[in-house]
N, C-alpha and C. Protein backbone atom coordinates (compact mmCIF):
# COMPACT_ATOMS: atom_id res chain seq x y z
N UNK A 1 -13.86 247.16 31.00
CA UNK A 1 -13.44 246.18 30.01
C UNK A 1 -12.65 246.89 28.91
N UNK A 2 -11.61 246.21 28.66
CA UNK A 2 -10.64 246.87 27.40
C UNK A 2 -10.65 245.95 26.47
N UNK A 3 -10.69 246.86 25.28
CA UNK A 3 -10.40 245.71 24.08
C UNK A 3 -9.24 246.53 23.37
N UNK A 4 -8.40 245.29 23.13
CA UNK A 4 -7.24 245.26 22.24
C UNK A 4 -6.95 244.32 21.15
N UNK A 5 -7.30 245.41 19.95
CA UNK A 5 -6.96 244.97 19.03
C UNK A 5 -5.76 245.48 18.12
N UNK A 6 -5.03 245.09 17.42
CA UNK A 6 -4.08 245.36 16.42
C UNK A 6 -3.47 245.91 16.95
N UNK A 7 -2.72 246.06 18.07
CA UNK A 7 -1.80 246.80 18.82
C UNK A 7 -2.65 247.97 19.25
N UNK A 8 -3.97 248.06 19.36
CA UNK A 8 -4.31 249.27 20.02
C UNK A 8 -5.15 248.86 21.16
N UNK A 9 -5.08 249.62 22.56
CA UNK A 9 -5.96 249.46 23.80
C UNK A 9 -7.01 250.36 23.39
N UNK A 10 -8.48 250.29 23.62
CA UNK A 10 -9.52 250.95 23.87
C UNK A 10 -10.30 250.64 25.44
N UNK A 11 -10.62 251.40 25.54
CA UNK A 11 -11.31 251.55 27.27
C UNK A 11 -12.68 252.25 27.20
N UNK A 12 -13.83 252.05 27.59
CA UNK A 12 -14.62 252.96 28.05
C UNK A 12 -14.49 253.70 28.62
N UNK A 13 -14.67 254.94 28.43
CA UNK A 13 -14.96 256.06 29.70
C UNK A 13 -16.70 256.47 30.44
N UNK A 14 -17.24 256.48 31.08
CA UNK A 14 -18.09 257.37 31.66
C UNK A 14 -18.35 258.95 31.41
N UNK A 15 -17.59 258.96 31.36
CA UNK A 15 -18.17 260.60 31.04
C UNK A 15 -17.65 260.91 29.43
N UNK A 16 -17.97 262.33 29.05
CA UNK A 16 -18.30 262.38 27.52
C UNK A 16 -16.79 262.80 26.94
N UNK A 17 -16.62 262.97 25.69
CA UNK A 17 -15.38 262.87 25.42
C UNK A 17 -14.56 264.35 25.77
N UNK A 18 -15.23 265.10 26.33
CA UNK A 18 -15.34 266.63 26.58
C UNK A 18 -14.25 266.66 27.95
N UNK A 19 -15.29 265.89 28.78
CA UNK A 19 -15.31 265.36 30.30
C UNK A 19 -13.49 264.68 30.17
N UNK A 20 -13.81 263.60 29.36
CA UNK A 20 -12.33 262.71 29.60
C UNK A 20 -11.38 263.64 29.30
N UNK A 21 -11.34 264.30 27.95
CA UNK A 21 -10.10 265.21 27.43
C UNK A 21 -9.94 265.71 28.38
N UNK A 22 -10.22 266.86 29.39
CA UNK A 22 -10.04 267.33 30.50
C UNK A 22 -9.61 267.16 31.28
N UNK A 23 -10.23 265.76 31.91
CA UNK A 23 -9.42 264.97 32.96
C UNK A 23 -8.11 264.41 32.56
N UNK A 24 -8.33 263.64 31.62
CA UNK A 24 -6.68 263.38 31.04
C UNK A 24 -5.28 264.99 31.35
N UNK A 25 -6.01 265.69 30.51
CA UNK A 25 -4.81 266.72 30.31
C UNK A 25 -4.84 267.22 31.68
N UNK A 26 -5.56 267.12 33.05
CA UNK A 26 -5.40 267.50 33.90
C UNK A 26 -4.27 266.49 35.21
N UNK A 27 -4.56 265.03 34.25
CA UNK A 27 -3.68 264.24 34.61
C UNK A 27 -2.41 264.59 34.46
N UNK A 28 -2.21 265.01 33.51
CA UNK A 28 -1.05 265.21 32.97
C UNK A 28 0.15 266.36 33.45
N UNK A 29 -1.05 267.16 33.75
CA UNK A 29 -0.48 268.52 34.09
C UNK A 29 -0.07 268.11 36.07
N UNK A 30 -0.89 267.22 36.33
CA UNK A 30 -0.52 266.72 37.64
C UNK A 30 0.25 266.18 37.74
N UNK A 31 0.65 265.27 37.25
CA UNK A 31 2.27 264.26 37.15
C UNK A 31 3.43 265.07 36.50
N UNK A 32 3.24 266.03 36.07
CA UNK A 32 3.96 266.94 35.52
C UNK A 32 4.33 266.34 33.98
N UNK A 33 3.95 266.35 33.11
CA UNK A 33 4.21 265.29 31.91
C UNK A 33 3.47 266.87 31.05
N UNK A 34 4.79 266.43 29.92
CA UNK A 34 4.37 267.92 28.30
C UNK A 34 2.93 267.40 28.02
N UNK A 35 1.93 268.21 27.83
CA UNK A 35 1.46 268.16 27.07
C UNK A 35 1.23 268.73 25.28
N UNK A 36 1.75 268.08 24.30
CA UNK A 36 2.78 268.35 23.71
C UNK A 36 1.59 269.58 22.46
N UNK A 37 0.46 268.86 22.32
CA UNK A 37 -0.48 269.76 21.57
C UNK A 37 -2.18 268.42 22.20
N UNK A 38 -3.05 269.32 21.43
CA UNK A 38 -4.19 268.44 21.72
C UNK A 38 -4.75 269.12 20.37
N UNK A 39 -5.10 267.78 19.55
CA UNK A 39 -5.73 268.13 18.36
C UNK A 39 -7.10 267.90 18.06
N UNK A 40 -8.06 268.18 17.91
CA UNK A 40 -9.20 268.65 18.12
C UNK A 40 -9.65 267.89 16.41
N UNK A 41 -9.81 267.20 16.18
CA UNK A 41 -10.11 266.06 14.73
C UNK A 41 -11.25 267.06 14.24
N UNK A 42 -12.74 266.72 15.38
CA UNK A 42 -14.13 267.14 15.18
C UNK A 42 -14.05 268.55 15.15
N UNK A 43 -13.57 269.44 15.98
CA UNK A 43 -13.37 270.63 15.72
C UNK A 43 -12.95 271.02 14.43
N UNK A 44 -11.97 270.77 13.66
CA UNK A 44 -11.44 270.89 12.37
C UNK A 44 -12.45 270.54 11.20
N UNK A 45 -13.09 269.36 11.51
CA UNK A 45 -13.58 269.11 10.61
C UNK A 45 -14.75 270.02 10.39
N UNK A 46 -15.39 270.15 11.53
CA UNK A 46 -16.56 271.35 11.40
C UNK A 46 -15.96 272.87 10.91
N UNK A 47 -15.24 273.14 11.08
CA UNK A 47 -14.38 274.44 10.43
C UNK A 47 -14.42 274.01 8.98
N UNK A 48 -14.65 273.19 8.19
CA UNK A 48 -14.41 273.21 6.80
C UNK A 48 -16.09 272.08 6.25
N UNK A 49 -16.91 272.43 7.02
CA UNK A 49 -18.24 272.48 7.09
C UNK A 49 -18.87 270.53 7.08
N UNK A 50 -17.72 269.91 7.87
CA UNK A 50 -18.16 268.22 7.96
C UNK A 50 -18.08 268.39 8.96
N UNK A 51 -19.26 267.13 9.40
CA UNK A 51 -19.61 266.78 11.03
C UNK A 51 -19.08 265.37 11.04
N UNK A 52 -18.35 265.11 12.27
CA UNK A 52 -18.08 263.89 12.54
C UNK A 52 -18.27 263.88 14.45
N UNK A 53 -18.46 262.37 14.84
CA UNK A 53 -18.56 262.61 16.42
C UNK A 53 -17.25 263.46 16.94
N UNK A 54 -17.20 263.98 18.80
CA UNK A 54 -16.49 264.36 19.27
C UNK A 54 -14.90 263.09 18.61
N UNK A 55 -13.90 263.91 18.67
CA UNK A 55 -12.82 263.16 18.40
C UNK A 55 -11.23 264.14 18.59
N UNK A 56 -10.40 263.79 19.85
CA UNK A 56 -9.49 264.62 19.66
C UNK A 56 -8.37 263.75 20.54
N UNK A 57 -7.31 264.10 19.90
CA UNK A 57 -6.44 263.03 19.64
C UNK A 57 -4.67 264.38 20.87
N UNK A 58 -4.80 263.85 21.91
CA UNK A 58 -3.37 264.45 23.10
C UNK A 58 -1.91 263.15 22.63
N UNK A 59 -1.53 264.39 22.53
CA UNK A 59 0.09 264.25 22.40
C UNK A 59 0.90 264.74 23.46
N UNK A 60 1.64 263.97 24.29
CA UNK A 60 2.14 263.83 25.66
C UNK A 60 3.49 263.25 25.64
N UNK A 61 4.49 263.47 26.66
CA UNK A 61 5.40 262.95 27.25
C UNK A 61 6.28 263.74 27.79
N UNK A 62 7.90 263.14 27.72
CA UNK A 62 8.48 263.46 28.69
C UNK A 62 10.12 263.25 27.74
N UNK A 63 10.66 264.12 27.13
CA UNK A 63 11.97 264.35 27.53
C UNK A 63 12.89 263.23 28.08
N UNK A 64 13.07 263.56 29.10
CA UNK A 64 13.42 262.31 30.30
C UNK A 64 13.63 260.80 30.11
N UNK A 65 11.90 260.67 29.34
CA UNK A 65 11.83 259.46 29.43
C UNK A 65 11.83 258.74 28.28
N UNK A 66 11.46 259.46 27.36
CA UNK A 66 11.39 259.31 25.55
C UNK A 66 12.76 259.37 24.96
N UNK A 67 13.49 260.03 25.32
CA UNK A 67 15.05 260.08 24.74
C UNK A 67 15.91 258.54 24.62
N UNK A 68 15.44 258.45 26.15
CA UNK A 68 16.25 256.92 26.36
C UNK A 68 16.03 255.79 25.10
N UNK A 69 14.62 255.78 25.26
CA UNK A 69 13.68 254.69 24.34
C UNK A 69 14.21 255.08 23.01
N UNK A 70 14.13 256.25 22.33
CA UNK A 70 14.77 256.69 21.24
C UNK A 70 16.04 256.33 20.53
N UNK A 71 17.25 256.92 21.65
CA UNK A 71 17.97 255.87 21.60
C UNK A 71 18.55 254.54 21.18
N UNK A 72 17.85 253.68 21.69
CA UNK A 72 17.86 252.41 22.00
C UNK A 72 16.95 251.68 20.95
N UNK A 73 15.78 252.56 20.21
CA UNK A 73 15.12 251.85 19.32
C UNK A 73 15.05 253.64 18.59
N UNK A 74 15.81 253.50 17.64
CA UNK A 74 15.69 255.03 16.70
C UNK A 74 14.13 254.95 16.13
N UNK A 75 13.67 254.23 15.08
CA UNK A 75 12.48 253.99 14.46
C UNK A 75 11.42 254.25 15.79
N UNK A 76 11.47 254.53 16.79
CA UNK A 76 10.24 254.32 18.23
C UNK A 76 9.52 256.03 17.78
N UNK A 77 10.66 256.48 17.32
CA UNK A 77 10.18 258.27 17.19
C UNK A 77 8.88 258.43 16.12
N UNK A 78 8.40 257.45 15.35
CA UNK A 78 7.68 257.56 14.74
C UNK A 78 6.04 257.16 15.80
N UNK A 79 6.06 256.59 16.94
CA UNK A 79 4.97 256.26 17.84
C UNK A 79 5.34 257.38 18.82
N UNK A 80 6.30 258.21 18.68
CA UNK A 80 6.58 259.08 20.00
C UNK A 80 6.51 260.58 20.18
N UNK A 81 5.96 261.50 20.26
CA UNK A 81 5.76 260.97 21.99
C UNK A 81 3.98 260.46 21.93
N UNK A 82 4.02 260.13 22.91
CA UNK A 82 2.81 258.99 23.64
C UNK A 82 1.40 259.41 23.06
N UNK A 83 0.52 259.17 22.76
CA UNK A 83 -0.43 259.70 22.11
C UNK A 83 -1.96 258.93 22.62
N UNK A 84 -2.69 259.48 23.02
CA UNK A 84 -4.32 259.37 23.77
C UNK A 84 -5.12 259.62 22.85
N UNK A 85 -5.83 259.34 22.18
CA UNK A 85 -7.48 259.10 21.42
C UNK A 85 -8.75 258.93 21.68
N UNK A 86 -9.11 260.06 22.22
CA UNK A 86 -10.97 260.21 23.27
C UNK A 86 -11.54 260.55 21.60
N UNK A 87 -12.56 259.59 22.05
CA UNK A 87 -13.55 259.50 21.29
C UNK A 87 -14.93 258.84 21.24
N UNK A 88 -15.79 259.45 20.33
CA UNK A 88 -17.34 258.90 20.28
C UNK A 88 -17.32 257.81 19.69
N UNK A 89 -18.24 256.93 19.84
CA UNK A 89 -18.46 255.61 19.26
C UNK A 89 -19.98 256.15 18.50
N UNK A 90 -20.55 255.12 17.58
CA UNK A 90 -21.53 256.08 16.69
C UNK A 90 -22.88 255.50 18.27
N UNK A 91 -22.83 254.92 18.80
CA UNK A 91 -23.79 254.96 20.43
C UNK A 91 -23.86 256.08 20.87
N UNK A 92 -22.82 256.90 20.75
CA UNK A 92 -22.54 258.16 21.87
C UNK A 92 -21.89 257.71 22.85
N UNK A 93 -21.30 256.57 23.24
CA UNK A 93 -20.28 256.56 24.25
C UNK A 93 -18.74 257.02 23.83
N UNK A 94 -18.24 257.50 24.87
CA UNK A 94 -16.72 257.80 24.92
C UNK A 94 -15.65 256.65 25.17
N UNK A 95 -14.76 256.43 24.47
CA UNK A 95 -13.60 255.67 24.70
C UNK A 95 -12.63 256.39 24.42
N UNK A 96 -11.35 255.94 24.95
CA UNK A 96 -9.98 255.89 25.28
C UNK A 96 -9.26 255.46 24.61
N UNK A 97 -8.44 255.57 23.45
CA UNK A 97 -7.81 254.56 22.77
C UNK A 97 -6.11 254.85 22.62
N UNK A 98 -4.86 253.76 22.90
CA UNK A 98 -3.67 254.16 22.92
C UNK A 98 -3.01 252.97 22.37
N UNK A 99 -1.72 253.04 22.09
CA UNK A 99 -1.06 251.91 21.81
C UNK A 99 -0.57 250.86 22.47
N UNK A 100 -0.61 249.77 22.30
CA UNK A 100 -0.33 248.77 23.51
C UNK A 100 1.58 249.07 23.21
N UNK A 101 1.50 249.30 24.79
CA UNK A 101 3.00 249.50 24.64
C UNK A 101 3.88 247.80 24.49
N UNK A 102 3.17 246.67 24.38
CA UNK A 102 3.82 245.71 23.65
C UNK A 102 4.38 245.53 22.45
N UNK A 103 3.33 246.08 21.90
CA UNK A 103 3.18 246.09 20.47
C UNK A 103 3.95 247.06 19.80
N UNK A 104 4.25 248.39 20.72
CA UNK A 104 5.22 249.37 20.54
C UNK A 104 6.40 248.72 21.03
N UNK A 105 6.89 247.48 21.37
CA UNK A 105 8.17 247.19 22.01
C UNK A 105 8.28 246.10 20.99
N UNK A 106 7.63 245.12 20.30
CA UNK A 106 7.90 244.16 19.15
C UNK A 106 7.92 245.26 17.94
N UNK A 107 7.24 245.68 17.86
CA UNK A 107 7.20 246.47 16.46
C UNK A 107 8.67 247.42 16.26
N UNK A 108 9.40 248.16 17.35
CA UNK A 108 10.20 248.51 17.17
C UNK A 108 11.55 247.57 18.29
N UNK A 109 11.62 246.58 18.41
CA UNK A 109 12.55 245.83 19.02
C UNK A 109 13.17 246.87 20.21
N UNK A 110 11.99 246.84 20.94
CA UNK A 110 12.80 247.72 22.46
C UNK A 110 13.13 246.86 23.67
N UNK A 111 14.35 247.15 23.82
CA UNK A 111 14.64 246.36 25.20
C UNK A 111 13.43 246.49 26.22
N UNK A 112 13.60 245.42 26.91
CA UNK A 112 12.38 245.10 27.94
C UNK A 112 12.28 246.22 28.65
N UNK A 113 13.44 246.79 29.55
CA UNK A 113 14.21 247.32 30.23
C UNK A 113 13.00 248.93 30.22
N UNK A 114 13.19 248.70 28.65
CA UNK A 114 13.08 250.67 28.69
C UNK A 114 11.27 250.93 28.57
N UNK A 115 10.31 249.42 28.35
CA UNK A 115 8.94 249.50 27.81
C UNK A 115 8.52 249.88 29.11
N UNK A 116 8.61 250.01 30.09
CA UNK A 116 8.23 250.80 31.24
C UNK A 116 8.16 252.23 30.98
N UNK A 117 9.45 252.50 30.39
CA UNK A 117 9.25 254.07 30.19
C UNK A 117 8.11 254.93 28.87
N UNK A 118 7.41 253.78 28.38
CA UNK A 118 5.73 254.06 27.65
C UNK A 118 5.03 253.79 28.21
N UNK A 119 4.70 252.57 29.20
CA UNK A 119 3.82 251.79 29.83
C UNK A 119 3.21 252.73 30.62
N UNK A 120 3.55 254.00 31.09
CA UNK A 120 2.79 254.84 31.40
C UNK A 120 1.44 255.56 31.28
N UNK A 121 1.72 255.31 29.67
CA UNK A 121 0.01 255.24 28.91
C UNK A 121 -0.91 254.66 29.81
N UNK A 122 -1.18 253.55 29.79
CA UNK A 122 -2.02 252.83 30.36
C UNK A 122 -2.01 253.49 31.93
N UNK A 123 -1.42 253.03 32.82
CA UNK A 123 -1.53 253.99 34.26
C UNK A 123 -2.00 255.16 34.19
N UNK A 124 -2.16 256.00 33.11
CA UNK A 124 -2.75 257.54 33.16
C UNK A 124 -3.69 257.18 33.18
N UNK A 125 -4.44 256.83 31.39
CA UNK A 125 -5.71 256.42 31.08
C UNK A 125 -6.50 255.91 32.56
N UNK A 126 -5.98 254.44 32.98
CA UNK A 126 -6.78 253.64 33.92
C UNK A 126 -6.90 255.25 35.26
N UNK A 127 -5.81 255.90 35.52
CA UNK A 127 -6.02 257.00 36.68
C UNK A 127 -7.42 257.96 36.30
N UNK A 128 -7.34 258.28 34.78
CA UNK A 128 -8.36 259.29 34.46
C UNK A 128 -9.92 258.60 34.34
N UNK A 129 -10.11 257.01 34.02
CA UNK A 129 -10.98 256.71 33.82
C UNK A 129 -11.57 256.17 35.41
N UNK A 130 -10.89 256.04 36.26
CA UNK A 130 -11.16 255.28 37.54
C UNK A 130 -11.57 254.35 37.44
């Protein structure tokens, strides 16, 4: 079950946010797609002596496919490149959270044409979560 709110998709995952980061960036590295950095929120924060749940936030894409969109909607570079959000819920479950690439295509007026070339988000996520 996904919930979308405010232009954002969230997903459950099954396994812990440890587990998903992994699989994701292993997705990634399989389709051949940058993984551009992976920022580590909870890690940081414990380095400057605050605890917060697991939380780390992959930055991804593609050259290729981001230029076009760029292009065609200049302002898109501010959502780009593609960005994944594994995280704890205060339960201890893991979710998935990304931008609905609709909402990235009204918000920055992108031709229909090119919202395929984000819509990818979602096809990873759903690949990594099974």
């Amino acid at each position: 079950m996904a919930d979308a709110v405010d232009g954002l998709i969230s997903k459950p995952s099954k396994n812990s946010v440890e587990e998903t980061t992994a699989r994701f960036a292993a997705q990634l590295k399989a389709k051949e797609i940058t993984l551009f950095t992976l920022v580590d929120h909870s890690g940081e924060a414990e380095k400057v002596g605050l605890k917060m749940p697991p939380t780390k936030l992959l930055i991804f894409g593609n050259p290729k496919g981001g230029t076009p969109v760029m292009l065609a909607a200049p302002t898109i570079a501010i959502d780009l490149p593609l960005k994944v959000l594994v995280w704890e819920d205060a339960g201890g479950n893991a979710w998935v959270s990304f931008n609905d690439p609709a909402y990235l295509q009204n918000r920055h007026h992108l031709p229909g044409e090119l919202v395929k070339k984000i819509s990818v988000v979602e096809a990873l996520v759903d690949a990594v979560l099974g």
